[in-house]
Protein backbone atom coordinates (compact mmCIF):
# COMPACT_ATOMS: atom_id res chain seq x y z
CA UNK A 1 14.24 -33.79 34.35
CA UNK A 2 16.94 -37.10 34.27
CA UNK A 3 19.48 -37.88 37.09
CA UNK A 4 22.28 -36.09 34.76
CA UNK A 5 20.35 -33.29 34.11
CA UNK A 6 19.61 -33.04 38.32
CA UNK A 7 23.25 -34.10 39.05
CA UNK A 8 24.24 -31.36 36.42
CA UNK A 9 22.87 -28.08 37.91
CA UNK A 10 23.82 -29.41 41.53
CA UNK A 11 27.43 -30.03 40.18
CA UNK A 12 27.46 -25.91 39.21
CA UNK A 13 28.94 -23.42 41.52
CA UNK A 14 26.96 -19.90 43.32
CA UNK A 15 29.46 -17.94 40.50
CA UNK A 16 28.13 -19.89 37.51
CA UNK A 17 24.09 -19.66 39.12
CA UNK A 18 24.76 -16.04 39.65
CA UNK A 19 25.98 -15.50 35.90
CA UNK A 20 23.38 -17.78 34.49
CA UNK A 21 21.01 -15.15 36.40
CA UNK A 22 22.51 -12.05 35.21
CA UNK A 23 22.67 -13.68 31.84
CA UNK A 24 18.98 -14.50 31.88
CA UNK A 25 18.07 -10.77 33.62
CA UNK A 26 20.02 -8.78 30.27
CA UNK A 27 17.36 -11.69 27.86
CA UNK A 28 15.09 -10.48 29.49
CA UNK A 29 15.34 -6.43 29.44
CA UNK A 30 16.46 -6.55 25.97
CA UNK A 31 12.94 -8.77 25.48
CA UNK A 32 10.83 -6.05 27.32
CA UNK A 33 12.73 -2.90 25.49
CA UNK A 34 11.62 -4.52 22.28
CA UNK A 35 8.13 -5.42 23.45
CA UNK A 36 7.80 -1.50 24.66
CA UNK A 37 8.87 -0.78 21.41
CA UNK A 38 6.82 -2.62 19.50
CA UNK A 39 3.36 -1.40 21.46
CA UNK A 40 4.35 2.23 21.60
CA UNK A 41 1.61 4.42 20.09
CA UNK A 42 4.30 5.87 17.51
CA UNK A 43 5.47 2.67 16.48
CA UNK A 44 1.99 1.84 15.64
CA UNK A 45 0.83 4.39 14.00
CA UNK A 46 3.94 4.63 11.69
CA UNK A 47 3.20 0.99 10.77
CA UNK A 48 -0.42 1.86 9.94
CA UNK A 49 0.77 4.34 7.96
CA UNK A 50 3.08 2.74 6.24
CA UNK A 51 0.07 0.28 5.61
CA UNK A 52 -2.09 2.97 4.17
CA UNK A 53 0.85 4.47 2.26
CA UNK A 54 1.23 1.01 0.09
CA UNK A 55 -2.49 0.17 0.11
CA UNK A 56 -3.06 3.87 -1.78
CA UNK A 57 0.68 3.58 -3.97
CA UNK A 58 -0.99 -0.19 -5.15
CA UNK A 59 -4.58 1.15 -6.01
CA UNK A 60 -3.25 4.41 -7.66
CA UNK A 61 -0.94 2.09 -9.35
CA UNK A 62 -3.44 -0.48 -11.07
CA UNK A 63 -5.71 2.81 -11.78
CA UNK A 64 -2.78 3.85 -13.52
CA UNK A 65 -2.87 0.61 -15.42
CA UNK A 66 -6.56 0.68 -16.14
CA UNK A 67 -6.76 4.31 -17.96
CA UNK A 68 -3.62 3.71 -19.65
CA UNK A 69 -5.47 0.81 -21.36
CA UNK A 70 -8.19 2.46 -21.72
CA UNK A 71 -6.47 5.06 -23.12
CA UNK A 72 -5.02 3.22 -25.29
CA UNK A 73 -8.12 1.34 -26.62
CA UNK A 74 -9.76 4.26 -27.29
CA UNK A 75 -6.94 5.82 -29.05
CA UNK A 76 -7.10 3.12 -31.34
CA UNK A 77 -10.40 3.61 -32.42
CA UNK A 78 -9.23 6.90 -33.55
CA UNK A 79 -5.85 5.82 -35.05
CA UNK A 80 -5.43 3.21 -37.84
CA UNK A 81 -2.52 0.89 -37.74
CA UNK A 82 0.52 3.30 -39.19
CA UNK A 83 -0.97 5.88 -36.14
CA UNK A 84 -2.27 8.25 -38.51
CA UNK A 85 -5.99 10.01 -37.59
CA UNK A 86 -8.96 8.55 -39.03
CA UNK A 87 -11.29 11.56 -40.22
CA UNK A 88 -14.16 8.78 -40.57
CA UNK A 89 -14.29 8.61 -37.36
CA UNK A 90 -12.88 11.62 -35.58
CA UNK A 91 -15.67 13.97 -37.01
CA UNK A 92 -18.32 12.30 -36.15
CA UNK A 93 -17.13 11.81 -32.47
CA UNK A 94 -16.89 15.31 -32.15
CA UNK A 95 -20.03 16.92 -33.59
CA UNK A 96 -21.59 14.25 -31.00
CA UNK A 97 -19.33 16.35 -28.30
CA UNK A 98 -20.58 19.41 -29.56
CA UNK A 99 -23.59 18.86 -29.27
CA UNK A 100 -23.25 17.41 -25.69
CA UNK A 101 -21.88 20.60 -25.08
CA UNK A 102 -24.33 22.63 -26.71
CA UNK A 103 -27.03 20.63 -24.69
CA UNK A 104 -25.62 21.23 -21.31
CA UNK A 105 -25.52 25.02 -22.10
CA UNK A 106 -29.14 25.03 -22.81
CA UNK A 107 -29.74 23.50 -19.71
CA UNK A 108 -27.63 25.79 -17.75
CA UNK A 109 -28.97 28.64 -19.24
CA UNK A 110 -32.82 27.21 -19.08
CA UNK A 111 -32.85 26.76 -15.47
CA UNK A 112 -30.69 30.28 -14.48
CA UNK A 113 -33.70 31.99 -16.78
């Protein structure tokens, strides 16, 4: 520290060093209150969940985003251009469902018997 800076805190009176002190004790608590705020367990664990809340709202929301495209892609292989049905297509589609379905009942009902 300089001369001034030396001359300047032996230049101050006991009220002003007392006052600096209580001054620097209030920093201080208010410091520590926030610290024990910070570290409590609930504080914590609301932040981690507040975490987990956007992780799951941000992956729900692009899986959102992914089946409404897909969605819509496969809606227009169904559709033509005005948005009406196309028969050439839907009928085929779903005698192939059918018979999925008509498969997986076989099954079922081979391995019950």
């Amino acid at each position: 520290m300089g001369k001034a800076g030396a001359e300047q805190k032996a230049g101050r009176s006991t009220a002003q060093i007392e006052a600096d002190i209580a001054r620097t004790r209030t920093q201080l608590a208010a410091t520590l209150d926030e610290l024990a705020v910070r570290v409590h367990p609930s504080t914590i664990a609301a932040q981690t969940k507040a975490k987990v809340v956007g992780s799951v709202e941000e992956k729900a929301g692009r899986a959102y985003v992914a089946t409404s495209g897909a969605v819509e892609q496969l809606k227009a292989q169904f559709t033509d251009e005005k948005g009406q049905p196309r028969p050439d297509r839907i009928v085929p589609a779903a005698l192939v469902g059918v018979g999925v379905l008509l498969l997986v009942g076989a099954v079922r009902r081979r391995r019950r018997g």
